[in-house]
PDB file of N, CA and C in Angstrom:
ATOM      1  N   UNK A   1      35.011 -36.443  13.948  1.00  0.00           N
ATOM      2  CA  UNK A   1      34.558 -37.804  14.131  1.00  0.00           C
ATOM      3  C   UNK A   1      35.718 -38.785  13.940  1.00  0.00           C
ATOM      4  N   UNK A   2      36.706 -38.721  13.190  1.00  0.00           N
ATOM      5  CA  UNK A   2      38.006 -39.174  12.697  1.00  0.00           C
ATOM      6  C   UNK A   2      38.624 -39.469  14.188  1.00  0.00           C
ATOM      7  N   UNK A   3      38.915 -38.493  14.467  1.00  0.00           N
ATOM      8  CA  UNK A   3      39.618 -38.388  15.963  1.00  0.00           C
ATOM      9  C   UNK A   3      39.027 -39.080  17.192  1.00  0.00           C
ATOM     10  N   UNK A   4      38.069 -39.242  17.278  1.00  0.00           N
ATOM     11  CA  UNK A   4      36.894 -39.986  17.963  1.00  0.00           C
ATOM     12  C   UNK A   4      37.203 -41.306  17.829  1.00  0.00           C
ATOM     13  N   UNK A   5      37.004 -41.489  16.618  1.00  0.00           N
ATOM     14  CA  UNK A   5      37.177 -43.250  16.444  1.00  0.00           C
ATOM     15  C   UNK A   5      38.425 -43.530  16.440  1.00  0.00           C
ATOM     16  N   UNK A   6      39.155 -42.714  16.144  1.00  0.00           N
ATOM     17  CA  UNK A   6      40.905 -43.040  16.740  1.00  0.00           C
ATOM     18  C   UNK A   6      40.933 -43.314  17.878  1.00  0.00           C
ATOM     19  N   UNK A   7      40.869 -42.419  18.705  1.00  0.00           N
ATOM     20  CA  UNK A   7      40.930 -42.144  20.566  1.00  0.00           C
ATOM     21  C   UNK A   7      40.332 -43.671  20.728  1.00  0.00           C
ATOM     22  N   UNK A   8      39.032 -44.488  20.777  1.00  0.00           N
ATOM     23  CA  UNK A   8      38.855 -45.806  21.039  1.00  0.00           C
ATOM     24  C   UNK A   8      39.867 -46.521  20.556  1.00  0.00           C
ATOM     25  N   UNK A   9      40.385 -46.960  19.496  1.00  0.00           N
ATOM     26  CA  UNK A   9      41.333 -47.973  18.991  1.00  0.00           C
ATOM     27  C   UNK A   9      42.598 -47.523  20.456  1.00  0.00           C
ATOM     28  N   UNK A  10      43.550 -45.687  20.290  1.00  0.00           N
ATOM     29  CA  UNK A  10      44.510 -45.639  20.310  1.00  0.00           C
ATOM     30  C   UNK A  10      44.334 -45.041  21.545  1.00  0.00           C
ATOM     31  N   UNK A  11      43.586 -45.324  22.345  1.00  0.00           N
ATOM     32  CA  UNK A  11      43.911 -44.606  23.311  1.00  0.00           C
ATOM     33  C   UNK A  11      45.029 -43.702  24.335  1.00  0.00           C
ATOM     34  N   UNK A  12      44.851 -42.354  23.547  1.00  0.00           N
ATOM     35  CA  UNK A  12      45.389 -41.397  23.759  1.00  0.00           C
ATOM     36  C   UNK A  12      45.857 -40.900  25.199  1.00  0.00           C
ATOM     37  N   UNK A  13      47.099 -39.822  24.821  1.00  0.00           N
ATOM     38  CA  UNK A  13      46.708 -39.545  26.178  1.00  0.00           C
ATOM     39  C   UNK A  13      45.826 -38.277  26.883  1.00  0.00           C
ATOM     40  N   UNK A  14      45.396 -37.611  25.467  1.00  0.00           N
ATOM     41  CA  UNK A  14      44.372 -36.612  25.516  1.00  0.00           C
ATOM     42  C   UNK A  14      43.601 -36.702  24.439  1.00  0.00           C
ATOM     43  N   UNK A  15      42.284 -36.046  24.600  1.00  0.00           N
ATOM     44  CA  UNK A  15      41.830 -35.938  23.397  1.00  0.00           C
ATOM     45  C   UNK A  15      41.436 -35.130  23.048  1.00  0.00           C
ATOM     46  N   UNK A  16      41.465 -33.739  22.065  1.00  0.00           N
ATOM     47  CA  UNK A  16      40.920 -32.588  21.431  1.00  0.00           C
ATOM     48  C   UNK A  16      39.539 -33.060  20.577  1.00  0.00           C
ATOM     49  N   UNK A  17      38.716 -32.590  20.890  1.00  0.00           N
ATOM     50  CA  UNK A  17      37.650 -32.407  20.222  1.00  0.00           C
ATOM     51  C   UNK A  17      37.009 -31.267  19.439  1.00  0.00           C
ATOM     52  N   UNK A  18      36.558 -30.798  18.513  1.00  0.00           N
ATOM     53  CA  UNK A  18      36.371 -29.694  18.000  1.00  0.00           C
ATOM     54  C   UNK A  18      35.250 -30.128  17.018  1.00  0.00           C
ATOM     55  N   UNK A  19      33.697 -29.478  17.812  1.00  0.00           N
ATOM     56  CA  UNK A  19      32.492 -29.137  16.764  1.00  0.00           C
ATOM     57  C   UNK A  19      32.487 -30.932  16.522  1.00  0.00           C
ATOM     58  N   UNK A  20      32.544 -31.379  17.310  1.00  0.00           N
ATOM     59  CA  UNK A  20      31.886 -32.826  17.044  1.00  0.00           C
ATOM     60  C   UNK A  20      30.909 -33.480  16.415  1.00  0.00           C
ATOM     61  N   UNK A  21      30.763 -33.647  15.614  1.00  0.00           N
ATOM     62  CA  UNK A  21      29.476 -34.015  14.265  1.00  0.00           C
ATOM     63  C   UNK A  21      28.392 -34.807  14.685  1.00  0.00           C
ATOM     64  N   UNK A  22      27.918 -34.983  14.428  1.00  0.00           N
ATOM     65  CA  UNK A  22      26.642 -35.129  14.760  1.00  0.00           C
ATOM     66  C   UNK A  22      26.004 -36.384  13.893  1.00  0.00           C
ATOM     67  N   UNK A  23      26.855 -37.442  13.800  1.00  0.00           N
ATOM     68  CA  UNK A  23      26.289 -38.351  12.477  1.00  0.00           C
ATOM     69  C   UNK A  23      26.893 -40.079  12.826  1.00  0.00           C
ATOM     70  N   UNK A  24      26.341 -39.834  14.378  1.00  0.00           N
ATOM     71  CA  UNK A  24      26.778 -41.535  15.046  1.00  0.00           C
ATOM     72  C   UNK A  24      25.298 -41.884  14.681  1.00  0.00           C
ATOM     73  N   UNK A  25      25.018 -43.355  14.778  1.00  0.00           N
ATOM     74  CA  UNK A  25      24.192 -44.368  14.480  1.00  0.00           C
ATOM     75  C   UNK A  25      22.520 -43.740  15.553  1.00  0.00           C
ATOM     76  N   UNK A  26      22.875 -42.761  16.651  1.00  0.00           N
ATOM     77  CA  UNK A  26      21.520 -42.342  17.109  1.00  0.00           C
ATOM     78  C   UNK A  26      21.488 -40.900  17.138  1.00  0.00           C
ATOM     79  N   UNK A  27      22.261 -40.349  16.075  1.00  0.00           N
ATOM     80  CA  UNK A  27      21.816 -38.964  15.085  1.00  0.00           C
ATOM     81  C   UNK A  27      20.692 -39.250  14.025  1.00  0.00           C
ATOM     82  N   UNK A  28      21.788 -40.345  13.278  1.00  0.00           N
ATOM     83  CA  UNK A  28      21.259 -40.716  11.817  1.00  0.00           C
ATOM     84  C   UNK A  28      19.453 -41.069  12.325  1.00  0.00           C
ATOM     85  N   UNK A  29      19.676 -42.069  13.037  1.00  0.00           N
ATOM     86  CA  UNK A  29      17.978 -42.246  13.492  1.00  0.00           C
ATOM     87  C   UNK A  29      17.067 -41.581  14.241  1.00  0.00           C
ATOM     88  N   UNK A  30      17.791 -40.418  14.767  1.00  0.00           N
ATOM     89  CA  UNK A  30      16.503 -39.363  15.443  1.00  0.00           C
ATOM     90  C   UNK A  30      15.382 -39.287  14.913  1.00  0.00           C
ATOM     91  N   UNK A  31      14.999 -38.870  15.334  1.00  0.00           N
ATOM     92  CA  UNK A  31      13.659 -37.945  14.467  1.00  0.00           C
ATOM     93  C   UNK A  31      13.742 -36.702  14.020  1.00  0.00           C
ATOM     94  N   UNK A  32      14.989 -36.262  14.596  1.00  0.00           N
ATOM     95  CA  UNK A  32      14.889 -35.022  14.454  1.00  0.00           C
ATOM     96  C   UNK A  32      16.168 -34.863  13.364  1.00  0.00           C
ATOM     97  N   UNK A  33      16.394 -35.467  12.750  1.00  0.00           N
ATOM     98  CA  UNK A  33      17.512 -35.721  11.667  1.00  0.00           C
ATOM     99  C   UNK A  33      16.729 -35.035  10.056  1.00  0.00           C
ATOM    100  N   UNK A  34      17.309 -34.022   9.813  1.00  0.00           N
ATOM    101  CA  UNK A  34      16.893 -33.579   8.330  1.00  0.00           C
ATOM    102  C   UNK A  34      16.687 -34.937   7.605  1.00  0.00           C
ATOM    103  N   UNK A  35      15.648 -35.747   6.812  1.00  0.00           N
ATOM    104  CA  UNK A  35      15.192 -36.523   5.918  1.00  0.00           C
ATOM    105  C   UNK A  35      16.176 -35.658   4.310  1.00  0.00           C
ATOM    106  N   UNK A  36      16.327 -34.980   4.115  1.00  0.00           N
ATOM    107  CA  UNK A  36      16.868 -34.287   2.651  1.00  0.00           C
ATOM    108  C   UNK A  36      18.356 -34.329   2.859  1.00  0.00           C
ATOM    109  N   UNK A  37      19.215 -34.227   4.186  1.00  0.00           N
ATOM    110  CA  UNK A  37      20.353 -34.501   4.533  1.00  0.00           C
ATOM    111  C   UNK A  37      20.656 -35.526   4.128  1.00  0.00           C
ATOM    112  N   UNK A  38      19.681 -36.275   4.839  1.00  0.00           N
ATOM    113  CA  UNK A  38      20.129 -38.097   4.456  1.00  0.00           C
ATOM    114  C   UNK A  38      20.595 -38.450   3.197  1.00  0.00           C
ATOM    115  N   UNK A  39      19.069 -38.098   2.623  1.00  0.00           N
ATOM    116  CA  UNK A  39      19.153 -38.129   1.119  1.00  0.00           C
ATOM    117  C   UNK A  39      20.068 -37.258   0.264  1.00  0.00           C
ATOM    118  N   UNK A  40      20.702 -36.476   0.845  1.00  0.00           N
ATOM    119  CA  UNK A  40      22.054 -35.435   0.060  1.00  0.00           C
ATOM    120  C   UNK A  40      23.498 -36.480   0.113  1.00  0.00           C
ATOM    121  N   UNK A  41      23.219 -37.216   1.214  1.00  0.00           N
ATOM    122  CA  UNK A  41      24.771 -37.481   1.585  1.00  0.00           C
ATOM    123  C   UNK A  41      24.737 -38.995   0.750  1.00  0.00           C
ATOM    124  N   UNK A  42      23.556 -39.793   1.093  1.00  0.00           N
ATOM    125  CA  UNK A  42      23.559 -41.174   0.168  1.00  0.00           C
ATOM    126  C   UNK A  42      23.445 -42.085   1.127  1.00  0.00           C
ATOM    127  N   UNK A  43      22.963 -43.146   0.232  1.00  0.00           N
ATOM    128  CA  UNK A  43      22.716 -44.273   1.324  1.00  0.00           C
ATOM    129  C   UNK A  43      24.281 -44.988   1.951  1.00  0.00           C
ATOM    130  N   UNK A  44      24.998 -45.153   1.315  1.00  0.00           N
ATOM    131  CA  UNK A  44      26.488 -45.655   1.691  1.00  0.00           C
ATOM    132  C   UNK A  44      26.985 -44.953   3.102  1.00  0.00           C
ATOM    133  N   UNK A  45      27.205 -43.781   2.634  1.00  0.00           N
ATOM    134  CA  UNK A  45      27.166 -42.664   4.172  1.00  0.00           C
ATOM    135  C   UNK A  45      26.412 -43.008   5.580  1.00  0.00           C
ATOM    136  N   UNK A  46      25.096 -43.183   4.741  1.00  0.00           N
ATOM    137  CA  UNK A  46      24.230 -43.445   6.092  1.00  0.00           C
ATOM    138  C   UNK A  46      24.317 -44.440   6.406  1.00  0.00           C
ATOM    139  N   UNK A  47      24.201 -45.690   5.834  1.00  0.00           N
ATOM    140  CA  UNK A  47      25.286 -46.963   6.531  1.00  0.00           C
ATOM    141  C   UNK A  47      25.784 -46.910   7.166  1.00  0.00           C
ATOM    142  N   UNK A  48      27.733 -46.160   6.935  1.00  0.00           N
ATOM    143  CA  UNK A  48      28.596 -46.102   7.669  1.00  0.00           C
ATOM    144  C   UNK A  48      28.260 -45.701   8.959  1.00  0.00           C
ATOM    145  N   UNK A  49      27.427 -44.590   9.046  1.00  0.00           N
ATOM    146  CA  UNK A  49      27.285 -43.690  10.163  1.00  0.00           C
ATOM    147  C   UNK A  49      26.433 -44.200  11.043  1.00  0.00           C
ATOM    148  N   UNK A  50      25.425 -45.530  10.572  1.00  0.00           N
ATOM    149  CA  UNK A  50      24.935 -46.226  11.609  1.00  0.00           C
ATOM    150  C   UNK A  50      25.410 -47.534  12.100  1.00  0.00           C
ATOM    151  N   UNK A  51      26.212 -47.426  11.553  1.00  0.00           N
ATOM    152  CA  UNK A  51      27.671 -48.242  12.206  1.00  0.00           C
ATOM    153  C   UNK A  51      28.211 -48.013  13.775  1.00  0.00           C
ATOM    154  N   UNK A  52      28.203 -46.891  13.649  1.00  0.00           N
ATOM    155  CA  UNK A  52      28.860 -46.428  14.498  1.00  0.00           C
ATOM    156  C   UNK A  52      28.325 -45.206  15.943  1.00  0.00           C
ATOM    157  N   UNK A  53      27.872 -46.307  16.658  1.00  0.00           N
ATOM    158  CA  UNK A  53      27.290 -45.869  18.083  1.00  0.00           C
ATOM    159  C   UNK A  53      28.059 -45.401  18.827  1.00  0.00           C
ATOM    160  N   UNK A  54      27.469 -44.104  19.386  1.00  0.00           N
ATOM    161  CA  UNK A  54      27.967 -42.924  19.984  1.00  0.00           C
ATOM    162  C   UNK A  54      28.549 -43.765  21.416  1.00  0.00           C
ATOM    163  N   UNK A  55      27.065 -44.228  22.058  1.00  0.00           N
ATOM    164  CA  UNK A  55      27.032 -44.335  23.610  1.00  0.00           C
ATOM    165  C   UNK A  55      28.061 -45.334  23.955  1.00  0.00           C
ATOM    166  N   UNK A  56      28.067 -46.709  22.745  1.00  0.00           N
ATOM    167  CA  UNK A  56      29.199 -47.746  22.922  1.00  0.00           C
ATOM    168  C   UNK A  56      30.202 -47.374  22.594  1.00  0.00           C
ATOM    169  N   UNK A  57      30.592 -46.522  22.080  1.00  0.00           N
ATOM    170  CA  UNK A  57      32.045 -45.701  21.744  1.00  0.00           C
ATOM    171  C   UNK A  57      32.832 -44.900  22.856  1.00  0.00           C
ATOM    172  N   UNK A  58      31.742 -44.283  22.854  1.00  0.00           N
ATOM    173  CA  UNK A  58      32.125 -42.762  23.870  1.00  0.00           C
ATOM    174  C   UNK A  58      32.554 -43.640  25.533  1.00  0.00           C
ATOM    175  N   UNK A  59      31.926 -44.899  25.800  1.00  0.00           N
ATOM    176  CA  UNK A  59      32.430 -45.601  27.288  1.00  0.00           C
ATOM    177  C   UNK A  59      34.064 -46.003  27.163  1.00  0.00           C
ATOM    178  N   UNK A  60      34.796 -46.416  25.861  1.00  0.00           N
ATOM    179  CA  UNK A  60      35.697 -47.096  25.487  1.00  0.00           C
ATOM    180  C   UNK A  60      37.045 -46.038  25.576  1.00  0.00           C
ATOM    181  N   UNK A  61      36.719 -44.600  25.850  1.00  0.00           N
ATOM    182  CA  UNK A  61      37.531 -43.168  25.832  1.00  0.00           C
ATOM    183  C   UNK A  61      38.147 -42.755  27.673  1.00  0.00           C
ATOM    184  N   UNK A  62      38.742 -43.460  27.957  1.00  0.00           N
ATOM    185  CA  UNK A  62      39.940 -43.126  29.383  1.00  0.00           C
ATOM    186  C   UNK A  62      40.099 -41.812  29.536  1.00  0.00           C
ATOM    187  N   UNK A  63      40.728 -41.439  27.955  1.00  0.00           N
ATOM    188  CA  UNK A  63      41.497 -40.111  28.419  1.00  0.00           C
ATOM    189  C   UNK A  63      41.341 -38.513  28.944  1.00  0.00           C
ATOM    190  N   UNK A  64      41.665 -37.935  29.438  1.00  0.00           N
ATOM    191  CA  UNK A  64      41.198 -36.480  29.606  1.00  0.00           C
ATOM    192  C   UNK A  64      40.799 -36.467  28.345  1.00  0.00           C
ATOM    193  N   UNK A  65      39.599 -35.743  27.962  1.00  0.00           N
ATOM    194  CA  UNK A  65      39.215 -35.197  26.732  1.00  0.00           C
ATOM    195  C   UNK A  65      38.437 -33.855  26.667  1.00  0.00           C
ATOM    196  N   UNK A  66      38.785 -32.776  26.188  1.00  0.00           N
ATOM    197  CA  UNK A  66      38.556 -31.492  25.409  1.00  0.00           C
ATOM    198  C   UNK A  66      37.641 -31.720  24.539  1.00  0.00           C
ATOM    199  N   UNK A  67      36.810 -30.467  25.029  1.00  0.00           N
ATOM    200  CA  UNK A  67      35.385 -30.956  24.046  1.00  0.00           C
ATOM    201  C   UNK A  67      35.208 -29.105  23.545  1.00  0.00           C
ATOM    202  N   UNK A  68      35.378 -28.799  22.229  1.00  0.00           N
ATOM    203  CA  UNK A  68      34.974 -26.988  21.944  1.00  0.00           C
ATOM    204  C   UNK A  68      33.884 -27.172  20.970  1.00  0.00           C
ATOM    205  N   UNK A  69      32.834 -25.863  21.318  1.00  0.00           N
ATOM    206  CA  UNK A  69      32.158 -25.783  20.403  1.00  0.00           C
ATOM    207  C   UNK A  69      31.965 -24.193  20.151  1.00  0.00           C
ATOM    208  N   UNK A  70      31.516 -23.498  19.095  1.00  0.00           N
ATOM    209  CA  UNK A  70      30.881 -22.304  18.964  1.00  0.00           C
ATOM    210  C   UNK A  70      29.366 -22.290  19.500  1.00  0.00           C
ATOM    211  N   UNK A  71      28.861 -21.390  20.273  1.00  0.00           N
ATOM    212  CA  UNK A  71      28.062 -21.382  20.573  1.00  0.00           C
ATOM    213  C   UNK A  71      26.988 -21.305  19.532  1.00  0.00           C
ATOM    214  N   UNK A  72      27.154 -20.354  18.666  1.00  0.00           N
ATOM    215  CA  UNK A  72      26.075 -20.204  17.734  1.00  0.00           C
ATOM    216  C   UNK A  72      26.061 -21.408  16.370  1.00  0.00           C
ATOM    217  N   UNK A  73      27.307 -22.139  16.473  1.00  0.00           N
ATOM    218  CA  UNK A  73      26.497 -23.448  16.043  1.00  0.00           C
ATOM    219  C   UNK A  73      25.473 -24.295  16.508  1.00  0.00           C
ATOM    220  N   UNK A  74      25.979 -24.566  17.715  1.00  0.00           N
ATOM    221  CA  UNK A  74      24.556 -25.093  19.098  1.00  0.00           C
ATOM    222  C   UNK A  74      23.788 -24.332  18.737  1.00  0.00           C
ATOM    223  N   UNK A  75      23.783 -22.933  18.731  1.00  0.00           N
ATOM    224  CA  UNK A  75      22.135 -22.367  18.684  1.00  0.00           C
ATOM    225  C   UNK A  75      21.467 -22.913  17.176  1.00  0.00           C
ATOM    226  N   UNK A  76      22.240 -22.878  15.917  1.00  0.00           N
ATOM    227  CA  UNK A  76      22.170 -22.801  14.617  1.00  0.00           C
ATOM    228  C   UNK A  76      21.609 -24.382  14.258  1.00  0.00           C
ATOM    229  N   UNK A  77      22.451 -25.524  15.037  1.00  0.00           N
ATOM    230  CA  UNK A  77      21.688 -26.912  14.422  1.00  0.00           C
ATOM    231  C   UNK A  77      21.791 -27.774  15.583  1.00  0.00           C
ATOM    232  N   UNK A  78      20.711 -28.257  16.620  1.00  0.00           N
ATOM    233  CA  UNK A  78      20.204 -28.123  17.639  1.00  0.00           C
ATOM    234  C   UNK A  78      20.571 -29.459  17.520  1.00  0.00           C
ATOM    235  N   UNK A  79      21.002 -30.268  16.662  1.00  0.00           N
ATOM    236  CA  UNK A  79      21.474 -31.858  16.180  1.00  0.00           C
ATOM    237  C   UNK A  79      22.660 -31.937  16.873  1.00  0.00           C
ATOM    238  N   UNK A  80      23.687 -30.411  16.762  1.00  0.00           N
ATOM    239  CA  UNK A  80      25.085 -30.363  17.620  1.00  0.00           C
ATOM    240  C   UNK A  80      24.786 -30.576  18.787  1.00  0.00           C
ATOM    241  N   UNK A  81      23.647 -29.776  19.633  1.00  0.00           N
ATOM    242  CA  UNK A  81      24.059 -29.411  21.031  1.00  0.00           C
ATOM    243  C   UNK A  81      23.678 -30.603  21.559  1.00  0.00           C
ATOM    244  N   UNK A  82      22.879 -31.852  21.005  1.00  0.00           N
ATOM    245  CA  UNK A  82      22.184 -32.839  21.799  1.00  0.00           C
ATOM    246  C   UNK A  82      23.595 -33.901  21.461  1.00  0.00           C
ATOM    247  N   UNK A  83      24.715 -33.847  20.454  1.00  0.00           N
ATOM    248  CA  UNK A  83      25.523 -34.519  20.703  1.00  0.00           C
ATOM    249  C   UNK A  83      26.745 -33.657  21.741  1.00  0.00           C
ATOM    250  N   UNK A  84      26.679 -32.308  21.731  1.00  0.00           N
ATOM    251  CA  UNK A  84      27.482 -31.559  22.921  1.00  0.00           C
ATOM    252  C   UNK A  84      27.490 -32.281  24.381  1.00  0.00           C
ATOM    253  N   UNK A  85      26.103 -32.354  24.793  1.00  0.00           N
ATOM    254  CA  UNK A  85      25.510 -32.720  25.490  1.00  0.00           C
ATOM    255  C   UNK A  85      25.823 -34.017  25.958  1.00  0.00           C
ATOM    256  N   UNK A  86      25.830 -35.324  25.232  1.00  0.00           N
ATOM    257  CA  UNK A  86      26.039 -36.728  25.312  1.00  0.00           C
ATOM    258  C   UNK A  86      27.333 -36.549  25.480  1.00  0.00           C
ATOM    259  N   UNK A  87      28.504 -35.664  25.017  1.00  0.00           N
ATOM    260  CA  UNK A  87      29.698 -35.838  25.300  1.00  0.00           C
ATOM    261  C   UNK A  87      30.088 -35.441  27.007  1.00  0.00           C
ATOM    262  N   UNK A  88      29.377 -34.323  26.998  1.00  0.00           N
ATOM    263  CA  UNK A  88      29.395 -33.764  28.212  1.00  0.00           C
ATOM    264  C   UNK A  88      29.146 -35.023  29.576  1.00  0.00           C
ATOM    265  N   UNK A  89      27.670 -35.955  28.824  1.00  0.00           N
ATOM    266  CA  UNK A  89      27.808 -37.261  30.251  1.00  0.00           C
ATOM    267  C   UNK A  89      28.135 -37.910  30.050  1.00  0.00           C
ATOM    268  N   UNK A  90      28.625 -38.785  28.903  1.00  0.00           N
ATOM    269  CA  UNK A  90      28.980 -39.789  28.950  1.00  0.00           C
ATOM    270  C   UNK A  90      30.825 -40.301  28.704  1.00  0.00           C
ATOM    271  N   UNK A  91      31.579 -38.920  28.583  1.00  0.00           N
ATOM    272  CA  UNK A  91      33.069 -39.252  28.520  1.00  0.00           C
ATOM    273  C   UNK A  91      33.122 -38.866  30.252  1.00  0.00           C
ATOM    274  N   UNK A  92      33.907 -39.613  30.594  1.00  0.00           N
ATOM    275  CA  UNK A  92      34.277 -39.117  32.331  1.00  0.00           C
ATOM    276  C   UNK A  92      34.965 -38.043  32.433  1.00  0.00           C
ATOM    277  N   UNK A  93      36.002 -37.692  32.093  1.00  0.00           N
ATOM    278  CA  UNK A  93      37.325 -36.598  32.409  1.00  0.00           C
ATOM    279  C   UNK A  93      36.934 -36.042  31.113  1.00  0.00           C
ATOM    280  N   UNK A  94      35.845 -35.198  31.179  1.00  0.00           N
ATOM    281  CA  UNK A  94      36.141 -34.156  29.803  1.00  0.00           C
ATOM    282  C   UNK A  94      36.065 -32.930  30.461  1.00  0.00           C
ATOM    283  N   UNK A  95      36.118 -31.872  29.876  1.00  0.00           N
ATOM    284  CA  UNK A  95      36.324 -30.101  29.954  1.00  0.00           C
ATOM    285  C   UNK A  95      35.402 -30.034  28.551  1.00  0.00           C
ATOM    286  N   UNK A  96      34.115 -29.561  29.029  1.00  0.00           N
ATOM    287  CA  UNK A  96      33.797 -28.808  27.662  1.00  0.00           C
ATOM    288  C   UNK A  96      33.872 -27.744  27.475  1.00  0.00           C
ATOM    289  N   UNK A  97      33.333 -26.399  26.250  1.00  0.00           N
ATOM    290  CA  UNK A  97      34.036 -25.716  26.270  1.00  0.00           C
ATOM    291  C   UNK A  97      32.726 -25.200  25.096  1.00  0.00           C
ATOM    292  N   UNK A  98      31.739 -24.330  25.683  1.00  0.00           N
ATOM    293  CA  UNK A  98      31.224 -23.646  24.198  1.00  0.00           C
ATOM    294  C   UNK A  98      31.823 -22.035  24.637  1.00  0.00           C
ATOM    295  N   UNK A  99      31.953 -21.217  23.177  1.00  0.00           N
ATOM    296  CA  UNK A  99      32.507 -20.362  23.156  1.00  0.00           C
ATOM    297  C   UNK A  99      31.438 -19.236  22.675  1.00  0.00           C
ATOM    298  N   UNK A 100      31.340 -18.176  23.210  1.00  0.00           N
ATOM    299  CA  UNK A 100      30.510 -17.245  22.837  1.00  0.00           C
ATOM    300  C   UNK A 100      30.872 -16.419  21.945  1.00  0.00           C
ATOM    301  N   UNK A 101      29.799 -16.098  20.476  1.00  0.00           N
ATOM    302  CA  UNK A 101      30.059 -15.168  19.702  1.00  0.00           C
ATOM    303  C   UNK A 101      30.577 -15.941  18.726  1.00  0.00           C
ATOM    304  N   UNK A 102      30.818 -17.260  18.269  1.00  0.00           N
ATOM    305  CA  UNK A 102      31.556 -17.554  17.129  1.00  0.00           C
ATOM    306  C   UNK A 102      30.258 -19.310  17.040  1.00  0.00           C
ATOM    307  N   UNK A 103      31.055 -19.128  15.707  1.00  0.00           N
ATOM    308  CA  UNK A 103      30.341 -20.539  14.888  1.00  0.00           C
ATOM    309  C   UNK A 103      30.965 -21.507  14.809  1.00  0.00           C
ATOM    310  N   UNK A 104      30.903 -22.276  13.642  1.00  0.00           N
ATOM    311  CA  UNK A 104      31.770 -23.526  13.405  1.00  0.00           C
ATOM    312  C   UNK A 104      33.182 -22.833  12.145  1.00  0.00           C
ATOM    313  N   UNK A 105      33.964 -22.559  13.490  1.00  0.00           N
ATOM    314  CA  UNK A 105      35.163 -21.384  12.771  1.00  0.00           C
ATOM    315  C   UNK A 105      36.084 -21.677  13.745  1.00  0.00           C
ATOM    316  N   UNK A 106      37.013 -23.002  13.537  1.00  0.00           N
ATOM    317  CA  UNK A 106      38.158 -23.061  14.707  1.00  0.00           C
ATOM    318  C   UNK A 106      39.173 -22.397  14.552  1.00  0.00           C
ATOM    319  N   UNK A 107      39.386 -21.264  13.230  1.00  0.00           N
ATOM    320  CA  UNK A 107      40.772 -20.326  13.250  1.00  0.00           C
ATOM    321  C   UNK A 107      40.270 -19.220  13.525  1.00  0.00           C
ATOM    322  N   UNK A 108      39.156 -19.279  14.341  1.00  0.00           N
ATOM    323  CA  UNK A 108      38.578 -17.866  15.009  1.00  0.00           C
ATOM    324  C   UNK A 108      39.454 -17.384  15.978  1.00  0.00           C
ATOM    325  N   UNK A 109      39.635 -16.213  15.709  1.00  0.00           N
ATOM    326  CA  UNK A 109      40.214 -15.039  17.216  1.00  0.00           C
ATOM    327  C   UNK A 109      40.087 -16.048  18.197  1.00  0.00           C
ATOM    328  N   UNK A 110      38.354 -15.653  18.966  1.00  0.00           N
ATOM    329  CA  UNK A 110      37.978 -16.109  20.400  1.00  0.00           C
ATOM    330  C   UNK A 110      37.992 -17.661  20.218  1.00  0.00           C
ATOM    331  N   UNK A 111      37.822 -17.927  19.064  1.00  0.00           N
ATOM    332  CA  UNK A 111      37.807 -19.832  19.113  1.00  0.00           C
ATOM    333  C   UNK A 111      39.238 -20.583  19.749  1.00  0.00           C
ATOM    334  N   UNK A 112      40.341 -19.709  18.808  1.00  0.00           N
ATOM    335  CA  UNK A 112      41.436 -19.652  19.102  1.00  0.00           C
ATOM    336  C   UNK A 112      42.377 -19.557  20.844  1.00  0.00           C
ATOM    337  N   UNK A 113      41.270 -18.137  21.087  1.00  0.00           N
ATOM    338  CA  UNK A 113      41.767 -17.750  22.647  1.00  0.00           C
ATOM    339  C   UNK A 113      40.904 -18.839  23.715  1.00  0.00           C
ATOM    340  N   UNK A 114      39.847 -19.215  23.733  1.00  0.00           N
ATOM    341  CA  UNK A 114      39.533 -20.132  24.345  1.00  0.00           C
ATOM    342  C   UNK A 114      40.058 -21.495  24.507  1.00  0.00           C
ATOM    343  N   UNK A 115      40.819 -21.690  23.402  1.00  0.00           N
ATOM    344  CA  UNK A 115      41.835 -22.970  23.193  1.00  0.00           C
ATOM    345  C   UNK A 115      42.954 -22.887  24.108  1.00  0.00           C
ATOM    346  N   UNK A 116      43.219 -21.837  23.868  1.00  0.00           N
ATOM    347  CA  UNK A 116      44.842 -21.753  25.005  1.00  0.00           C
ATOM    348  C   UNK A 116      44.879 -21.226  26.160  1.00  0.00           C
ATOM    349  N   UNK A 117      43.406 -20.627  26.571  1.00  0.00           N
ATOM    350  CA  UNK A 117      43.397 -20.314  27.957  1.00  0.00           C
ATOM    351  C   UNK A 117      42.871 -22.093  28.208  1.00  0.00           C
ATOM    352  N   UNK A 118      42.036 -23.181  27.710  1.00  0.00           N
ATOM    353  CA  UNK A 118      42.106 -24.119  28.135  1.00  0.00           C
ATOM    354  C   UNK A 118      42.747 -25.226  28.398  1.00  0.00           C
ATOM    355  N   UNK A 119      43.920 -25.193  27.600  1.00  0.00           N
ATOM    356  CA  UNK A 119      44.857 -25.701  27.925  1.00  0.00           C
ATOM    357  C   UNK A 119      46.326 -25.294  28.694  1.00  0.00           C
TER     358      UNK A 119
END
């Protein structure tokens, strides 16, 4: 998410993405948002994070951008794949990239080999 809100200010001339979080301003308010999450992380957190809108963000991003995920995180918290997803339409020049057989593990083998056959 760090990198995200960089890329708007600094527009890059690429952008790597990796397992993209799931905690912009129309995560936090789903419905489908764990209620005990919320309450784990604190109200300050959840503030910040509804601060900060995905859809008005994600238009403000030019650059080619790289998008990886593990597949069996998507399968594992279904909160990822619907922000996978929003990245997928709403950055123009992206490459996404879910990887089969691995999780939220970017010094994975195949996490790894999918990185450099994509670039």
């Amino acid at each position: 998410m760090t990198v995200f809100m960089s890329a708007v200010k600094k527009n890059p001339a690429e952008l790597w993405l990796f397992s993209l979080s799931p905690y912009f301003a129309e995560d936090i308010q789903s419905i489908d948002m764990n209620p005990a999450w919320l309450k784990h992380i604190g109200k300050r957190r959840v503030t910040t994070f509804n601060a900060f809108n995905f859809s008005e963000l994600s238009q403000k991003i030019a650059c080619k951008t790289l998008v990886f995920y593990g597949q069996q995180e998507l399968d594992k918290w279904p909160e990822m794949n619907v922000r996978a997803l929003d990245v997928q339409r709403s950055i123009k020049n992206n490459v996404y990239v879910a990887i089969p057989g691995v999780g939220h593990d970017v010094a994975h083998k195949k996490y790894i080999s999918a990185i450099v056959e994509t670039i």
